[in-house]
PDB file of N, CA and C in Angstrom:
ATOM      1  N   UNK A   1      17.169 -13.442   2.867  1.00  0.00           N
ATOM      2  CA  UNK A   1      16.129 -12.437   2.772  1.00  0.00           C
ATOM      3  C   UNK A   1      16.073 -11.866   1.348  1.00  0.00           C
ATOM      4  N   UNK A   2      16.978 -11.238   0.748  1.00  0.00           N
ATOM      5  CA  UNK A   2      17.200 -10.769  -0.585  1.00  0.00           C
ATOM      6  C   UNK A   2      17.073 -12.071  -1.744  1.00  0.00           C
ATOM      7  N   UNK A   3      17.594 -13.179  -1.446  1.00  0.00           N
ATOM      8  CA  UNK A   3      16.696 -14.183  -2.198  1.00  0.00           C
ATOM      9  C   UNK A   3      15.572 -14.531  -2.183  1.00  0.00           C
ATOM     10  N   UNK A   4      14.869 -14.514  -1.392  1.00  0.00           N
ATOM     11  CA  UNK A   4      13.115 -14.591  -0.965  1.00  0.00           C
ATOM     12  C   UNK A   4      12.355 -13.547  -1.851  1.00  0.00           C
ATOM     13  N   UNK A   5      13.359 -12.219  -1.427  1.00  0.00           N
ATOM     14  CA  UNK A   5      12.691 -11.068  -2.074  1.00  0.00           C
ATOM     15  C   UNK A   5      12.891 -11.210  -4.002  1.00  0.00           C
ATOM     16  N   UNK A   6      14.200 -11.735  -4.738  1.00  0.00           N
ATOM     17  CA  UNK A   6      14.269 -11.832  -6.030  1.00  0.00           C
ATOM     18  C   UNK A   6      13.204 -12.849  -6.319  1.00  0.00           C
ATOM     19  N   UNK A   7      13.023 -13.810  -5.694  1.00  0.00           N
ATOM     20  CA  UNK A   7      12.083 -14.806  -6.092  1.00  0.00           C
ATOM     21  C   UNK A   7      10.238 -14.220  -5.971  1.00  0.00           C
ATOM     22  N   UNK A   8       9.964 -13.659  -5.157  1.00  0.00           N
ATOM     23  CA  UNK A   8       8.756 -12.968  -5.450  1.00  0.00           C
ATOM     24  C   UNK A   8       8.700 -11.434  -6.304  1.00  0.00           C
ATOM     25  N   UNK A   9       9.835 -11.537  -6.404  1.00  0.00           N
ATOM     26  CA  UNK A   9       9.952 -10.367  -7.667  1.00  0.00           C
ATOM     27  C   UNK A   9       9.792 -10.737  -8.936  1.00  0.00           C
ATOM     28  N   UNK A  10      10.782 -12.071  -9.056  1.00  0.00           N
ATOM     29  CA  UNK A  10      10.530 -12.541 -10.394  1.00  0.00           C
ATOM     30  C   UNK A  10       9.191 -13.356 -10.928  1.00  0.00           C
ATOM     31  N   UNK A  11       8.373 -13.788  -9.665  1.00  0.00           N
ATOM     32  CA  UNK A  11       7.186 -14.359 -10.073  1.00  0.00           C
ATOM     33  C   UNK A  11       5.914 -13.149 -10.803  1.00  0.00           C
ATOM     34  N   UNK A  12       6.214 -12.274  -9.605  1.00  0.00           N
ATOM     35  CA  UNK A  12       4.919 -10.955  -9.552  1.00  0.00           C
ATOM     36  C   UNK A  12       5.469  -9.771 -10.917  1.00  0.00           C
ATOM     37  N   UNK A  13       6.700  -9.305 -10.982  1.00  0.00           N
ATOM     38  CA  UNK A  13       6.657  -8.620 -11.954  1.00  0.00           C
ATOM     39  C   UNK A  13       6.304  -8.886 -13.599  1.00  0.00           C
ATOM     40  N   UNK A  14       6.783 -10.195 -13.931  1.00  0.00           N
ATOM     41  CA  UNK A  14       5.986 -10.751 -15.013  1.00  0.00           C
ATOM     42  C   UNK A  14       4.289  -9.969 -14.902  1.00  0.00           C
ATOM     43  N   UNK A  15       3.555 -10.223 -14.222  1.00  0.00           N
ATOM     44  CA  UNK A  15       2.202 -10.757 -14.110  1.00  0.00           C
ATOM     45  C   UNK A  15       1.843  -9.126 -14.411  1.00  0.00           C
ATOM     46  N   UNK A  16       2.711  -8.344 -14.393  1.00  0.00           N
ATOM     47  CA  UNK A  16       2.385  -6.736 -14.400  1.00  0.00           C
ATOM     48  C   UNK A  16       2.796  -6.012 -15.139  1.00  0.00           C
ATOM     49  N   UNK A  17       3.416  -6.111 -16.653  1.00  0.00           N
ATOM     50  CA  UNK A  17       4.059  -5.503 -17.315  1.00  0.00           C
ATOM     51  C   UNK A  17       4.020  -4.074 -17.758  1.00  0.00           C
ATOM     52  N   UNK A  18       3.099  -3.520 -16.885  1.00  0.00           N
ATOM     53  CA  UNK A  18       2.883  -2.130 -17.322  1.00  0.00           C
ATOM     54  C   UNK A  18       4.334  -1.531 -15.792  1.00  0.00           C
ATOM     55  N   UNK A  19       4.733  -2.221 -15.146  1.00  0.00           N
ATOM     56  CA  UNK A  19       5.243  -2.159 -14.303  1.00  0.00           C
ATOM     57  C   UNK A  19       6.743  -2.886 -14.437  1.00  0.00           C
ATOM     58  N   UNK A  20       7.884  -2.129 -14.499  1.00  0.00           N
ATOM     59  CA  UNK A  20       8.622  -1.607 -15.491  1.00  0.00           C
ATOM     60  C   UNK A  20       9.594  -2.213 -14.483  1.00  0.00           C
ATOM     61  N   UNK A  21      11.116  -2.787 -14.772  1.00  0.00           N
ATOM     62  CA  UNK A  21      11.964  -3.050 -13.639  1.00  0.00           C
ATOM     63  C   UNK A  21      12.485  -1.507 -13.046  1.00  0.00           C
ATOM     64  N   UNK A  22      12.353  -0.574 -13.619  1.00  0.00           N
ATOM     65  CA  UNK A  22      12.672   0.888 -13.184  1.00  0.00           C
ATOM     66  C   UNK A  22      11.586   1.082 -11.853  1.00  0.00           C
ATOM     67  N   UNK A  23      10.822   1.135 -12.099  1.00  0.00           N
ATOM     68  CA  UNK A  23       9.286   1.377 -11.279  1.00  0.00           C
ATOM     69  C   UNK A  23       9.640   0.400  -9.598  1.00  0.00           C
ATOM     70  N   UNK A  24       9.977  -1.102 -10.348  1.00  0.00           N
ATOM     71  CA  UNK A  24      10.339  -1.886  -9.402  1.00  0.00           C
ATOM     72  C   UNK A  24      11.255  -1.341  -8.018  1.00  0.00           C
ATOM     73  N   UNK A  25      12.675  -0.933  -8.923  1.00  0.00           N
ATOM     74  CA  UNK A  25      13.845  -0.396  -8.279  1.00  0.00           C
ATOM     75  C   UNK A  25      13.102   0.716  -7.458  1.00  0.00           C
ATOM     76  N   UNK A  26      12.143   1.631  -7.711  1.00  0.00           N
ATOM     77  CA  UNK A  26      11.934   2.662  -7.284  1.00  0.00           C
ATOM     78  C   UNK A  26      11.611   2.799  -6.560  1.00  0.00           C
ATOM     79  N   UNK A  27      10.459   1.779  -6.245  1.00  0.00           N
ATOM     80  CA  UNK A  27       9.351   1.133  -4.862  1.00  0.00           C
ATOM     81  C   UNK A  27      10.196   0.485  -3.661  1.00  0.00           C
ATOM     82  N   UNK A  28      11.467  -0.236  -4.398  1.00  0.00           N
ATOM     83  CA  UNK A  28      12.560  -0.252  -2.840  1.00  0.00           C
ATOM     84  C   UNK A  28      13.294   1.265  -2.459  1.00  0.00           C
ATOM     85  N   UNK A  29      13.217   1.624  -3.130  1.00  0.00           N
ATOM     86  CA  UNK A  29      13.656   3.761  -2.519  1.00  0.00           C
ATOM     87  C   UNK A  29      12.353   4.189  -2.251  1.00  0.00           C
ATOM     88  N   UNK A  30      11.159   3.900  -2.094  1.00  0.00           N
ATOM     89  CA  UNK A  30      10.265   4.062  -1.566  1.00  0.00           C
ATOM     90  C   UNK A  30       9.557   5.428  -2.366  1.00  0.00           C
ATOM     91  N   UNK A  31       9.538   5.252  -3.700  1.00  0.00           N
ATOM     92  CA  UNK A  31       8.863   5.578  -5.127  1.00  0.00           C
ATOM     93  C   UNK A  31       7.871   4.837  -5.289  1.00  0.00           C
ATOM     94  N   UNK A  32       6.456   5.139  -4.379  1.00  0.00           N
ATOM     95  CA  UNK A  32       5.556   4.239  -4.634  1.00  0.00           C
ATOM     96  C   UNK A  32       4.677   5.095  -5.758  1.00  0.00           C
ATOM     97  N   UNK A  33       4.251   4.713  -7.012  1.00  0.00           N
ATOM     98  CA  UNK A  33       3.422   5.349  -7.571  1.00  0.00           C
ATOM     99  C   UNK A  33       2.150   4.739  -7.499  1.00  0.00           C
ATOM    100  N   UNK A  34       0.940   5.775  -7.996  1.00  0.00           N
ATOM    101  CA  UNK A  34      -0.350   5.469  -7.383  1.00  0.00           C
ATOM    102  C   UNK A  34      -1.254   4.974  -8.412  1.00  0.00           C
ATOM    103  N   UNK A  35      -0.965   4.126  -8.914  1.00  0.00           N
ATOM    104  CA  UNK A  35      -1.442   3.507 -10.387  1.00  0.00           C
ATOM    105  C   UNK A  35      -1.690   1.958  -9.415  1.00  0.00           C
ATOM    106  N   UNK A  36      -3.332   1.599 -10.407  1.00  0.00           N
ATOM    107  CA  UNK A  36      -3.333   0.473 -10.289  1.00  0.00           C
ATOM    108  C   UNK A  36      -2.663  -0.666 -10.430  1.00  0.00           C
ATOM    109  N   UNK A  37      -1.574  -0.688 -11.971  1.00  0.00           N
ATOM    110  CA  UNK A  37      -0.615  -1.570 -11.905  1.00  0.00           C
ATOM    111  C   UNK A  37       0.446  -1.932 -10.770  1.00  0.00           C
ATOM    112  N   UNK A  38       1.009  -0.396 -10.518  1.00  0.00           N
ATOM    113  CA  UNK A  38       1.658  -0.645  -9.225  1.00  0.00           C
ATOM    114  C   UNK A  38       1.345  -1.553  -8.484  1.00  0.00           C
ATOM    115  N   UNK A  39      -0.151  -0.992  -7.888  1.00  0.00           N
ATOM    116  CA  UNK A  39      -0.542  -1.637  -6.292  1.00  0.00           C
ATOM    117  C   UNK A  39      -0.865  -2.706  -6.582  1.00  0.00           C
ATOM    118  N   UNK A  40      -1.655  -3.203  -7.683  1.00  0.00           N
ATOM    119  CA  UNK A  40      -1.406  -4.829  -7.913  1.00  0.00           C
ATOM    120  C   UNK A  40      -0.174  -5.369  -7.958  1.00  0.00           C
ATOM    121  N   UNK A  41       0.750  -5.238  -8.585  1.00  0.00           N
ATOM    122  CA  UNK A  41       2.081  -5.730  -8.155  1.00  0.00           C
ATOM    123  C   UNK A  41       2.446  -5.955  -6.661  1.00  0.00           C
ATOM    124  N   UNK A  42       2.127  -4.598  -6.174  1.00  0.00           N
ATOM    125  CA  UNK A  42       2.580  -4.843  -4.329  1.00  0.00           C
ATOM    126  C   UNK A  42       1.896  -6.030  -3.773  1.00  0.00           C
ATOM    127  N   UNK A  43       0.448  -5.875  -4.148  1.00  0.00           N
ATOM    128  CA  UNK A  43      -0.324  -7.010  -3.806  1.00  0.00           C
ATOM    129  C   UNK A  43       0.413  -8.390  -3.950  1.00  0.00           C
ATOM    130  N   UNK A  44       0.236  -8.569  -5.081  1.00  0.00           N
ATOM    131  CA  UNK A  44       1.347  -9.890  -5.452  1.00  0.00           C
ATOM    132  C   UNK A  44       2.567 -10.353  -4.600  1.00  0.00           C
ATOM    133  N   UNK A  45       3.416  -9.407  -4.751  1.00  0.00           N
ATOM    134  CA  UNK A  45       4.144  -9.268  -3.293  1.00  0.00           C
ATOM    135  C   UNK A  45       3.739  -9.849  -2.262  1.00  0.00           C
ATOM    136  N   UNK A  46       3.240  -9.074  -1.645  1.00  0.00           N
ATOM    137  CA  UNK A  46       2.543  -9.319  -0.346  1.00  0.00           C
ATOM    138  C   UNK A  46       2.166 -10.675   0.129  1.00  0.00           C
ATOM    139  N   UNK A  47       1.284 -10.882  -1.117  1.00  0.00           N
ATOM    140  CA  UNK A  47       0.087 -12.259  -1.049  1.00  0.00           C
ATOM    141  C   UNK A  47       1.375 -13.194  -0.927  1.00  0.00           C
ATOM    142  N   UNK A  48       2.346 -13.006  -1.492  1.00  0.00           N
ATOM    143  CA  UNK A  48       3.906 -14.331  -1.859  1.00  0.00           C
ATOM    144  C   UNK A  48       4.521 -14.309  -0.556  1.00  0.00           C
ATOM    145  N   UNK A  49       4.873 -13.066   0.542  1.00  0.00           N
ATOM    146  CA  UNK A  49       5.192 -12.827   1.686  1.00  0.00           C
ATOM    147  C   UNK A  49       4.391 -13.483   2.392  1.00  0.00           C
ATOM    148  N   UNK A  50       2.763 -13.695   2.377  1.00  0.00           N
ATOM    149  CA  UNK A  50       2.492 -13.860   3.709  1.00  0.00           C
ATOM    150  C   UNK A  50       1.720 -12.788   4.412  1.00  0.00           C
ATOM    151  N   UNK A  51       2.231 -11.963   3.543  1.00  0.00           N
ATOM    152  CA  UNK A  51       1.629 -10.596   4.576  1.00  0.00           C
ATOM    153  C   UNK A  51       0.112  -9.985   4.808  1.00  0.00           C
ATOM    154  N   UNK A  52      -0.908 -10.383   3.239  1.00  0.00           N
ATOM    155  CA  UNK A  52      -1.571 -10.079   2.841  1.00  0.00           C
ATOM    156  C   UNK A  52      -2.959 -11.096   2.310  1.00  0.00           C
ATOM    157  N   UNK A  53      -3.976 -11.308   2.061  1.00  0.00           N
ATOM    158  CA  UNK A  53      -4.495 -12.671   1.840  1.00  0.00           C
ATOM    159  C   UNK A  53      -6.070 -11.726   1.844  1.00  0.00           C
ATOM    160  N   UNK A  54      -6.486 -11.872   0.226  1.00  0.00           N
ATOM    161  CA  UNK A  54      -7.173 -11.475  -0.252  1.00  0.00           C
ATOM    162  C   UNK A  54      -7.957  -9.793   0.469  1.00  0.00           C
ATOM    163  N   UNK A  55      -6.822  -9.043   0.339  1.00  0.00           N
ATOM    164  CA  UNK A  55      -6.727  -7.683   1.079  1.00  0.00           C
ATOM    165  C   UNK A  55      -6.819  -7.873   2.659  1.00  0.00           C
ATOM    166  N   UNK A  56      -6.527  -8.713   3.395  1.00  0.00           N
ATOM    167  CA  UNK A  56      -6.558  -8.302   4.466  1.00  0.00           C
ATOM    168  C   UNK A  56      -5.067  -8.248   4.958  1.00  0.00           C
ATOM    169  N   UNK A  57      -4.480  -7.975   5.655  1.00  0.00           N
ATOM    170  CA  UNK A  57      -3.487  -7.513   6.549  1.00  0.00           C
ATOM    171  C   UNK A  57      -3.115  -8.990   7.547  1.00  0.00           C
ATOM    172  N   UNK A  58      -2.343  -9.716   7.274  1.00  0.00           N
ATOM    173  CA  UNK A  58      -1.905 -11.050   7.888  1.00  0.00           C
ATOM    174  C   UNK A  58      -0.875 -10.789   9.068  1.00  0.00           C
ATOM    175  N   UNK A  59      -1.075 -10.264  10.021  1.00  0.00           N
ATOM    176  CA  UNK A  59      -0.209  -9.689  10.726  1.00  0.00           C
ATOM    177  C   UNK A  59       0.907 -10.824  12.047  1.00  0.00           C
ATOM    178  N   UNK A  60       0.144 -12.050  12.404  1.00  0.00           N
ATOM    179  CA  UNK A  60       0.918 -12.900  12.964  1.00  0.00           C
ATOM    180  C   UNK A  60       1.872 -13.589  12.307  1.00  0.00           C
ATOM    181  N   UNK A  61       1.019 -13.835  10.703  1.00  0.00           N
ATOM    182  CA  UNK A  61       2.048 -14.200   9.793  1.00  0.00           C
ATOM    183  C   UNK A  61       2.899 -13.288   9.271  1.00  0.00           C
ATOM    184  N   UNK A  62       2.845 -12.304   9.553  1.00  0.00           N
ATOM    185  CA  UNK A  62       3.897 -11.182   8.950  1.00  0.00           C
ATOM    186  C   UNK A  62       4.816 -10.998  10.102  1.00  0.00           C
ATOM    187  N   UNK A  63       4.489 -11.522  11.177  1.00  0.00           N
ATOM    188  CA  UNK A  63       5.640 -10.840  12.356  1.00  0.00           C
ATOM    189  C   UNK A  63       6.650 -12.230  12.401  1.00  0.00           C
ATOM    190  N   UNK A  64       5.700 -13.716  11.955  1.00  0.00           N
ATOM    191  CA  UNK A  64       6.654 -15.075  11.717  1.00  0.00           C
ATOM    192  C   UNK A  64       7.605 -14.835  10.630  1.00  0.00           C
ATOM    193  N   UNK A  65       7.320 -13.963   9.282  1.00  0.00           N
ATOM    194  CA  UNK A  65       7.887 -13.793   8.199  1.00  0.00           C
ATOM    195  C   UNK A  65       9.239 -12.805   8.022  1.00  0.00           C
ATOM    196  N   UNK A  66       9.430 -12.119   9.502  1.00  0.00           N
ATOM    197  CA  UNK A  66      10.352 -11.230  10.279  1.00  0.00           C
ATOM    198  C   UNK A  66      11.312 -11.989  10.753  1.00  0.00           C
ATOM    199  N   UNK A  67      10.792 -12.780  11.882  1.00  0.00           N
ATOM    200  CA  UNK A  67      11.627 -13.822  12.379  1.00  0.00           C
ATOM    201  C   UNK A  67      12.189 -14.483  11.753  1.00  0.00           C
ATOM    202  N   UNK A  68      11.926 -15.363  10.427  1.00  0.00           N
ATOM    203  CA  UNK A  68      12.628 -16.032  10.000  1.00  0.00           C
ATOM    204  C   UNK A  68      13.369 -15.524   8.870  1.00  0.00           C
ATOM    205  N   UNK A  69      13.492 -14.629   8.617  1.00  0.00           N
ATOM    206  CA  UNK A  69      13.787 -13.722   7.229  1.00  0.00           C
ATOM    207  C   UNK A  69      15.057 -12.698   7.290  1.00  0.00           C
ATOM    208  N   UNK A  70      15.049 -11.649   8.198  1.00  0.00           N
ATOM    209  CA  UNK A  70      14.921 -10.463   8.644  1.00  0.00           C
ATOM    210  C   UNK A  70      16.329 -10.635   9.473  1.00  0.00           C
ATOM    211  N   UNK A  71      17.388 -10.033   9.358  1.00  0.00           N
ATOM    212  CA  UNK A  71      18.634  -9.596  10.180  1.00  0.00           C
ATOM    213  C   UNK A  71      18.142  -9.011  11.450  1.00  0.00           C
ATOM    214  N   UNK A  72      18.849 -10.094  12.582  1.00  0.00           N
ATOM    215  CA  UNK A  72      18.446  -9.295  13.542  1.00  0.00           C
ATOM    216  C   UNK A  72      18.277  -7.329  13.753  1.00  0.00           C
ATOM    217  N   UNK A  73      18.907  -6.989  13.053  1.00  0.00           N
ATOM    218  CA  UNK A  73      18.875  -5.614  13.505  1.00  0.00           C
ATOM    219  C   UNK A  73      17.738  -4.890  12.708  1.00  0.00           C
ATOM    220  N   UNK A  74      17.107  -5.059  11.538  1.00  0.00           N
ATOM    221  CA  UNK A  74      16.007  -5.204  11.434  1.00  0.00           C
ATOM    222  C   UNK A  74      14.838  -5.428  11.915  1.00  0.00           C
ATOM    223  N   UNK A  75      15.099  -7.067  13.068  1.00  0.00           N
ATOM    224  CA  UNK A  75      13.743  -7.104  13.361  1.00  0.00           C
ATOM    225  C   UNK A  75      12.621  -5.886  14.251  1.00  0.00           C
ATOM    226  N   UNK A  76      13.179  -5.392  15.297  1.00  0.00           N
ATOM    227  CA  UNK A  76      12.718  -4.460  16.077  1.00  0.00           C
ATOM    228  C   UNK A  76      11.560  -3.504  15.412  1.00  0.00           C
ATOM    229  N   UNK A  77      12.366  -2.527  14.316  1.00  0.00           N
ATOM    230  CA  UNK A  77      11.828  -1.581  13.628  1.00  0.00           C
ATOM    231  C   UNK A  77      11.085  -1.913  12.885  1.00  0.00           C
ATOM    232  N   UNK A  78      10.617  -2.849  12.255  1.00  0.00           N
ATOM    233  CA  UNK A  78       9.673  -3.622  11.424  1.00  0.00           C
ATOM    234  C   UNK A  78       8.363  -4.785  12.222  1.00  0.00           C
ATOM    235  N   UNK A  79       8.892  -5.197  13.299  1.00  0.00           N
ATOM    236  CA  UNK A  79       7.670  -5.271  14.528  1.00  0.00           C
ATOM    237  C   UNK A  79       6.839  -4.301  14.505  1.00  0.00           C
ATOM    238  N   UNK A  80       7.941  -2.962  15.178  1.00  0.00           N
ATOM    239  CA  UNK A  80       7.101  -1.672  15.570  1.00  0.00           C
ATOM    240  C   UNK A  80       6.358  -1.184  14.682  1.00  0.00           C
ATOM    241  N   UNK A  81       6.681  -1.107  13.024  1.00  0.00           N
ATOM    242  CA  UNK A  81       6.092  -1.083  12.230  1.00  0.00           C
ATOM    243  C   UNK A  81       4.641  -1.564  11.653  1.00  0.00           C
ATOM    244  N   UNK A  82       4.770  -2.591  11.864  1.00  0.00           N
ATOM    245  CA  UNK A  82       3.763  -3.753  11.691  1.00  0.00           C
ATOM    246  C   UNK A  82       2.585  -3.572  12.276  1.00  0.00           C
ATOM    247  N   UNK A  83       3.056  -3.157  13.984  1.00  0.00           N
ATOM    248  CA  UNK A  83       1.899  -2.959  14.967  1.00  0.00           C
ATOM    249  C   UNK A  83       1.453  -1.665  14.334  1.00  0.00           C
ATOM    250  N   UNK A  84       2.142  -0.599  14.049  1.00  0.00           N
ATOM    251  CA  UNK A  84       1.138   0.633  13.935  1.00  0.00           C
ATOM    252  C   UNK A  84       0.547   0.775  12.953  1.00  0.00           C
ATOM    253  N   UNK A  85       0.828  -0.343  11.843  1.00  0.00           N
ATOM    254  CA  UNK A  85       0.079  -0.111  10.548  1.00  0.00           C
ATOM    255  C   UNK A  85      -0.864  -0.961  10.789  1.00  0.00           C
ATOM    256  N   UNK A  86      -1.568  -1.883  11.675  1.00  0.00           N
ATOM    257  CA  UNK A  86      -1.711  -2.847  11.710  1.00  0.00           C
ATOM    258  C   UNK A  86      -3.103  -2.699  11.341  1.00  0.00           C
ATOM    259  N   UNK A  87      -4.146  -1.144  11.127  1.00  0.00           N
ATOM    260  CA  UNK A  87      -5.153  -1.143  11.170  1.00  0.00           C
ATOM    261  C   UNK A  87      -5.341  -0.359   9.631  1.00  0.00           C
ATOM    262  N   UNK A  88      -4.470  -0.205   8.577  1.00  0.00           N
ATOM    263  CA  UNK A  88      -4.033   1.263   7.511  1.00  0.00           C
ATOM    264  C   UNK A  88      -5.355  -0.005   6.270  1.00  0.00           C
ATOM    265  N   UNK A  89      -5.530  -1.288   6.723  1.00  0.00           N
ATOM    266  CA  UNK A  89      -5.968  -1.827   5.597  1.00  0.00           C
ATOM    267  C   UNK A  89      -7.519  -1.532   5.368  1.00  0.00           C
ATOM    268  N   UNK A  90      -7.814  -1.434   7.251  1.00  0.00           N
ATOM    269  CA  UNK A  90      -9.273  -1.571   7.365  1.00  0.00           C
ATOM    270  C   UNK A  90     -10.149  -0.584   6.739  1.00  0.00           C
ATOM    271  N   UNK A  91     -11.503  -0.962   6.128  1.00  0.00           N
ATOM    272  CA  UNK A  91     -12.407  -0.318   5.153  1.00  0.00           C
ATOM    273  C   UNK A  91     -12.061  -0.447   3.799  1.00  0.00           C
ATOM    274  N   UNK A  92     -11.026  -1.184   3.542  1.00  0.00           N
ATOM    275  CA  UNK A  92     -10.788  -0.728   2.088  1.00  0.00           C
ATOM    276  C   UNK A  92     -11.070  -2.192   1.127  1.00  0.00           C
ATOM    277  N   UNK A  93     -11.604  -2.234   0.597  1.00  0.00           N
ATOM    278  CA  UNK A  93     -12.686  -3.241  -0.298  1.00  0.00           C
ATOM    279  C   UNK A  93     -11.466  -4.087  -1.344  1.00  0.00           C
ATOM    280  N   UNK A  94     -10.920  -3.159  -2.006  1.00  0.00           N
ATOM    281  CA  UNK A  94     -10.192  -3.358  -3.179  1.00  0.00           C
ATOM    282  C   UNK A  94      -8.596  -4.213  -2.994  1.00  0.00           C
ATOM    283  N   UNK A  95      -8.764  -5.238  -2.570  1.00  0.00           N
ATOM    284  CA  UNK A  95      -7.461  -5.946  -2.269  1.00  0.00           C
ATOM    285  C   UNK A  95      -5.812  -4.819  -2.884  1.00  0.00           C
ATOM    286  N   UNK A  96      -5.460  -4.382  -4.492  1.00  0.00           N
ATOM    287  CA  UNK A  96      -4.788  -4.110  -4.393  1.00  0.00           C
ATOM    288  C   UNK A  96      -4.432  -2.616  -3.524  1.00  0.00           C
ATOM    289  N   UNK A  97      -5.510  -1.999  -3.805  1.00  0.00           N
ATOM    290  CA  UNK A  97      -5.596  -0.452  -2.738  1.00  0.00           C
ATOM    291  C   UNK A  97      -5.220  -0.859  -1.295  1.00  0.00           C
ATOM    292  N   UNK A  98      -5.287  -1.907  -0.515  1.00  0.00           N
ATOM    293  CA  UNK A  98      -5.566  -2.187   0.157  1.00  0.00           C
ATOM    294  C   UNK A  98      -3.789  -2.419   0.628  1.00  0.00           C
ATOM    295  N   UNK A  99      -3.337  -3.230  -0.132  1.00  0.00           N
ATOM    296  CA  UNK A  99      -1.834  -3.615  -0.010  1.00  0.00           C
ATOM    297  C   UNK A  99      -0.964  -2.508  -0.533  1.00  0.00           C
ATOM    298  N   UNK A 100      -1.610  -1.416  -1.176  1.00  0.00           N
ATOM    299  CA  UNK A 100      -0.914  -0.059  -1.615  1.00  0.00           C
ATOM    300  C   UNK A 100      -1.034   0.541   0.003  1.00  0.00           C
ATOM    301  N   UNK A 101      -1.651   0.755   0.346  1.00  0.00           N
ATOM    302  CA  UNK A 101      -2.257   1.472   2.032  1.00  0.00           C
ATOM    303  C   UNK A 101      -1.269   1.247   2.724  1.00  0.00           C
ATOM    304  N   UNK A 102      -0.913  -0.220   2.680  1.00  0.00           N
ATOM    305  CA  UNK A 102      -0.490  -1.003   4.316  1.00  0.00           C
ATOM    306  C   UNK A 102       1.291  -0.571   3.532  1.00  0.00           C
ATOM    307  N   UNK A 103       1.428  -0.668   2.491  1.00  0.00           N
ATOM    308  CA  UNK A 103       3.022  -0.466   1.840  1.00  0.00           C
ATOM    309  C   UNK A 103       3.376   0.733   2.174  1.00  0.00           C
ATOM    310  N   UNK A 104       2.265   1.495   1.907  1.00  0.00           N
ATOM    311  CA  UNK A 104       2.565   3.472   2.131  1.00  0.00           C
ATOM    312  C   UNK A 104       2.696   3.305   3.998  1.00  0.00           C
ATOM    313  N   UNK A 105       2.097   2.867   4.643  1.00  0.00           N
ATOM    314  CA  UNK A 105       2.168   3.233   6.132  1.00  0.00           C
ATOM    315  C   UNK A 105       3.243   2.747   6.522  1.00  0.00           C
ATOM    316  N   UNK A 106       3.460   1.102   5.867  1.00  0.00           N
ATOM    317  CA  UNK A 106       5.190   0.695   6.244  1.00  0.00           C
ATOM    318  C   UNK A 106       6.346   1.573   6.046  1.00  0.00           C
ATOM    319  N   UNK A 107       5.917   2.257   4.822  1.00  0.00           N
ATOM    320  CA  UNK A 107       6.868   2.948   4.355  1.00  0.00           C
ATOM    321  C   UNK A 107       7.308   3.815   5.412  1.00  0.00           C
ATOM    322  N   UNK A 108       6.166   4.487   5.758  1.00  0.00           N
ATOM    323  CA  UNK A 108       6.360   5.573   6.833  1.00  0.00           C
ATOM    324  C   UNK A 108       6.713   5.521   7.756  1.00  0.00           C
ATOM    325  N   UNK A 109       6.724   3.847   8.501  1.00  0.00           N
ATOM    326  CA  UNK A 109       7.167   3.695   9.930  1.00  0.00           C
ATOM    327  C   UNK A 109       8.884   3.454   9.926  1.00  0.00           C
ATOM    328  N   UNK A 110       8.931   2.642   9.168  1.00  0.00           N
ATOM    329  CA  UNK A 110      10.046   1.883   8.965  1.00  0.00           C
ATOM    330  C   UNK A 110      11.376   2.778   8.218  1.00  0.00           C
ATOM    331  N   UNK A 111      12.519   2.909   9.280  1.00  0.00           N
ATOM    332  CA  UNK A 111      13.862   3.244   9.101  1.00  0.00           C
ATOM    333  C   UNK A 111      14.764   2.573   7.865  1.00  0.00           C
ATOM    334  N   UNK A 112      14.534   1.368   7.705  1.00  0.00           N
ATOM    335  CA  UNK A 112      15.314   0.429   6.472  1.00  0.00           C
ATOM    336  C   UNK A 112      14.723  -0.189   6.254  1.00  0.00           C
ATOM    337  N   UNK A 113      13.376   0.162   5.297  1.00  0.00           N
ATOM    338  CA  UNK A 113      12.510   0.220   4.503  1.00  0.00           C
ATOM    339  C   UNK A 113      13.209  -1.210   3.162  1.00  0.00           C
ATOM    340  N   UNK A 114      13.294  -2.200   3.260  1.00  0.00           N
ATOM    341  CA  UNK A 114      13.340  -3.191   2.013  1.00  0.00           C
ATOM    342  C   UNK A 114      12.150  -3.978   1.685  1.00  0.00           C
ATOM    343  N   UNK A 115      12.025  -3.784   0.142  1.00  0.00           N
ATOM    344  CA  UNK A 115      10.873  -4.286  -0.795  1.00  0.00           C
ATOM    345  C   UNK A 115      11.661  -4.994  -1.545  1.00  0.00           C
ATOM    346  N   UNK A 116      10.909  -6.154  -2.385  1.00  0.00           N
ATOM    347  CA  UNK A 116      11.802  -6.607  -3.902  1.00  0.00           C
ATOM    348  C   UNK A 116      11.344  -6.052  -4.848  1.00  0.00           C
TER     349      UNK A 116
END
């Protein structure tokens, strides 16, 4: 899991340099800042997870990306997660706003909250 996560870290943070490995670290303590660079980065993320695909919310593929990823004791709380955010994307036009939304609501559901 934590290798999956360095490897879409190291692809997406390049691509964002206003977005700092500090900034990075911060967004796994759940320091999301509200800058476009950010949320394009998350995007990036996302889109590399599976989770996300041109702003929409990939949610069967995000619950496969659990299963195979994800310590069992994890999986539960990040299901439950999943389902209640499952709607945080809808209306929102702007792919990275969009993957900023669904990151902030994960954030909120989820007990052990890991990002890369």
């Amino acid at each position: 899991m934590f290798a999956a996560g360095k490897l879409m870290r190291d692809v997406c943070l390049p691509k964002f340099p206003k977005v700092s490995t500090e900034v990075a670290d911060g967004i796994k303590l759940g320091n999301i800042p509200d800058t476009k660079d950010v949320k394009c980065y998350i995007n990036c993320v996302l889109e590399m997870m599976q989770t996300m695909k041109k702003g929409k919310f990939l949610l069967e593929s995000s619950l496969k990306q659990i299963d195979l990823l994800m310590p069992d004791d994890y999986k539960d709380d990040y299901r439950a997660g999943l389902q209640t955010c499952k709607d945080a994307v809808n209306g929102i036009k702007n792919n990275c706003d969009a993957a900023y939304a669904l990151l902030i609501c994960i954030r909120g559901e989820i007990k052990r909250f890991i990002f890369p």
